[in-house]
Protein backbone atom coordinates (compact mmCIF):
# COMPACT_ATOMS: atom_id res chain seq x y z
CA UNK A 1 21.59 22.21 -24.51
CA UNK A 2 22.01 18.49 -23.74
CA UNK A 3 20.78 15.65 -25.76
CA UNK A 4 19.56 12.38 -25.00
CA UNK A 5 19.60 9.83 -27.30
CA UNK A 6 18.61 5.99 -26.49
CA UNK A 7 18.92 2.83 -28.48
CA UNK A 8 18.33 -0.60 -28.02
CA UNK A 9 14.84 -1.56 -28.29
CA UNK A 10 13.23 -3.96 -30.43
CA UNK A 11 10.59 -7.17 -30.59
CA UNK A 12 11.39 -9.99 -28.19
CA UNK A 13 9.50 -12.95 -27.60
CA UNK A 14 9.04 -13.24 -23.48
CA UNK A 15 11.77 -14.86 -21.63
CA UNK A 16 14.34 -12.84 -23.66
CA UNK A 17 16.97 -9.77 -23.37
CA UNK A 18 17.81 -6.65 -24.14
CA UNK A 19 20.02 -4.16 -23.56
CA UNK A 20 19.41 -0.45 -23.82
CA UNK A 21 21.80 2.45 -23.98
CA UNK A 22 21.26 5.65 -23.37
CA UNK A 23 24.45 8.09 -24.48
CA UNK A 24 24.62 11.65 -23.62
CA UNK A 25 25.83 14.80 -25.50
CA UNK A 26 27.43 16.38 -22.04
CA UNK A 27 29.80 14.67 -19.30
CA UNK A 28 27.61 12.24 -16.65
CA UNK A 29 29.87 12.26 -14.17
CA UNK A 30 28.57 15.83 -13.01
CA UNK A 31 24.99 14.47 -13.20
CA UNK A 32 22.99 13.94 -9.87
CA UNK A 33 21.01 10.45 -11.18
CA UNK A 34 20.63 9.14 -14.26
CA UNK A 35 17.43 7.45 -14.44
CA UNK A 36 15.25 4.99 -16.69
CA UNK A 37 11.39 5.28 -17.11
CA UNK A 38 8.67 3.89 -19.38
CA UNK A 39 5.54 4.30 -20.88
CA UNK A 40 2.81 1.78 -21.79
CA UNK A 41 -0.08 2.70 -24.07
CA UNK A 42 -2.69 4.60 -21.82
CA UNK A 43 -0.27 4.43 -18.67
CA UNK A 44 1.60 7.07 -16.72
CA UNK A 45 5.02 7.13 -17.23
CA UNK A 46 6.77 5.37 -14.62
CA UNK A 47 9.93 5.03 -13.08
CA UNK A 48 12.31 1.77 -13.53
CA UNK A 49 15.58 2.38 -12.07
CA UNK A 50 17.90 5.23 -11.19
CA UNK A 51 21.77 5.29 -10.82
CA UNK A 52 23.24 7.99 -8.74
CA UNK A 53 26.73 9.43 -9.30
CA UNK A 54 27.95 7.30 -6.58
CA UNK A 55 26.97 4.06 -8.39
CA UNK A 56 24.08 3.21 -6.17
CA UNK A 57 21.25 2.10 -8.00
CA UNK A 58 17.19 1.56 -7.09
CA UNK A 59 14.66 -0.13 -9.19
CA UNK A 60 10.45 -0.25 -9.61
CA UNK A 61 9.75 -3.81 -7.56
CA UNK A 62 7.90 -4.61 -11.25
CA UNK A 63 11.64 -5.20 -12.55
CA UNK A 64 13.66 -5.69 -9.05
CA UNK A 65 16.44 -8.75 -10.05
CA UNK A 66 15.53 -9.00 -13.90
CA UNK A 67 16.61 -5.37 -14.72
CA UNK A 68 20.17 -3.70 -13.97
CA UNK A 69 21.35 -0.43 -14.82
CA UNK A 70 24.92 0.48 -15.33
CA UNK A 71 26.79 3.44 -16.07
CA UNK A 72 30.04 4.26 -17.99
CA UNK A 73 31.14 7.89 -17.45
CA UNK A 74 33.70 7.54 -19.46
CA UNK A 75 31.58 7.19 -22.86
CA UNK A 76 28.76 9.50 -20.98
CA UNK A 77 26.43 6.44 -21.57
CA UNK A 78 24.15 4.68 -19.12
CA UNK A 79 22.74 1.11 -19.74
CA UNK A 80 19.49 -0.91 -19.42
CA UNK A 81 20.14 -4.45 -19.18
CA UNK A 82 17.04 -6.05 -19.07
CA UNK A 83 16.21 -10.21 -18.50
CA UNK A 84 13.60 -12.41 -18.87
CA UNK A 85 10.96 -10.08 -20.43
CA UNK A 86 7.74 -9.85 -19.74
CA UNK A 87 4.63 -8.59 -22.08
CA UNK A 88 3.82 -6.35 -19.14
CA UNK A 89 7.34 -4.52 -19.85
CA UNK A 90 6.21 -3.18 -23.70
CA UNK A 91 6.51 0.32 -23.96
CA UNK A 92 8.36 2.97 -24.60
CA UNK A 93 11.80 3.52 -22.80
CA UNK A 94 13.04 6.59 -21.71
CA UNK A 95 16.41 8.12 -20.49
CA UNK A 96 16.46 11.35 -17.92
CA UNK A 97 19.72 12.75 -17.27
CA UNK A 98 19.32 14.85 -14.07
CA UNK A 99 22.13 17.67 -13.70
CA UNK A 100 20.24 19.74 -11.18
CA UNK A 101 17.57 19.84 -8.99
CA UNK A 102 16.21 22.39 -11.72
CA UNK A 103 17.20 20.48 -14.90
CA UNK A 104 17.46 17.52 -16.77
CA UNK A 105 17.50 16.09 -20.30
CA UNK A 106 15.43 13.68 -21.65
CA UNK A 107 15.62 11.74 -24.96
CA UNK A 108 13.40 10.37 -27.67
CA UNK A 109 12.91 7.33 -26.23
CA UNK A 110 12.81 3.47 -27.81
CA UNK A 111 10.33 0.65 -28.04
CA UNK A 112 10.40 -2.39 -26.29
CA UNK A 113 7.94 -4.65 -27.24
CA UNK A 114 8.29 -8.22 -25.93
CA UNK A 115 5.57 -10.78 -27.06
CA UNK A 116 4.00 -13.97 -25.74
């Protein structure tokens, strides 16, 4: 079993930063994507940027040259950096560590709430 576990979030006033990380209980490096998503209150869960195992990297256009995710295999962690914050980017944050086609972990996930 695999576990997920993200830190990071908080209450920032808009304009601000944070970063998330998201650290992993079993080796990255054999992972297909590791991936960032969030949740708003009464929203879908949506995806906000993915990092494959060859370093490239996609994001949601919502969070295109604000957010950047990053990767360290070596401490099985992958990170959220995220820039001038918008109200529109509270909710909750999730990490998804994909291993297979047919399996991936997910953690608890943590609260970003950025105010105006």
């Amino acid at each position: 079993q695999v576990q997920v576990v993200e830190s990071g979030g908080g209450l920032v006033q808009a304009g601000g930063s944070l970063r998330l990380s998201c650290a992993a209980s079993r080796s990255i490096s054999s992972t297909i994507d590791m991936n960032w998503y969030r949740q708003a209150p009464g929203k879908q869960r949506e995806l906000v940027a993915t990092i494959t195992s060859g370093g490239s990297t996609n994001y949601a256009d919502s969070v295109k040259g604000r957010f950047t995710i990053s990767r360290d295999n070596a401490k099985n962690t992958v990170y959220l950096q995220m820039n001038s914050l918008k109200p529109d980017d509270t909710a909750v944050y999730y990490c998804n560590a994909r291993y297979s086609y047919s399996f991936s972990a997910w953690g608890q996930g943590t609260q970003v709430t950025v105010s105006s």
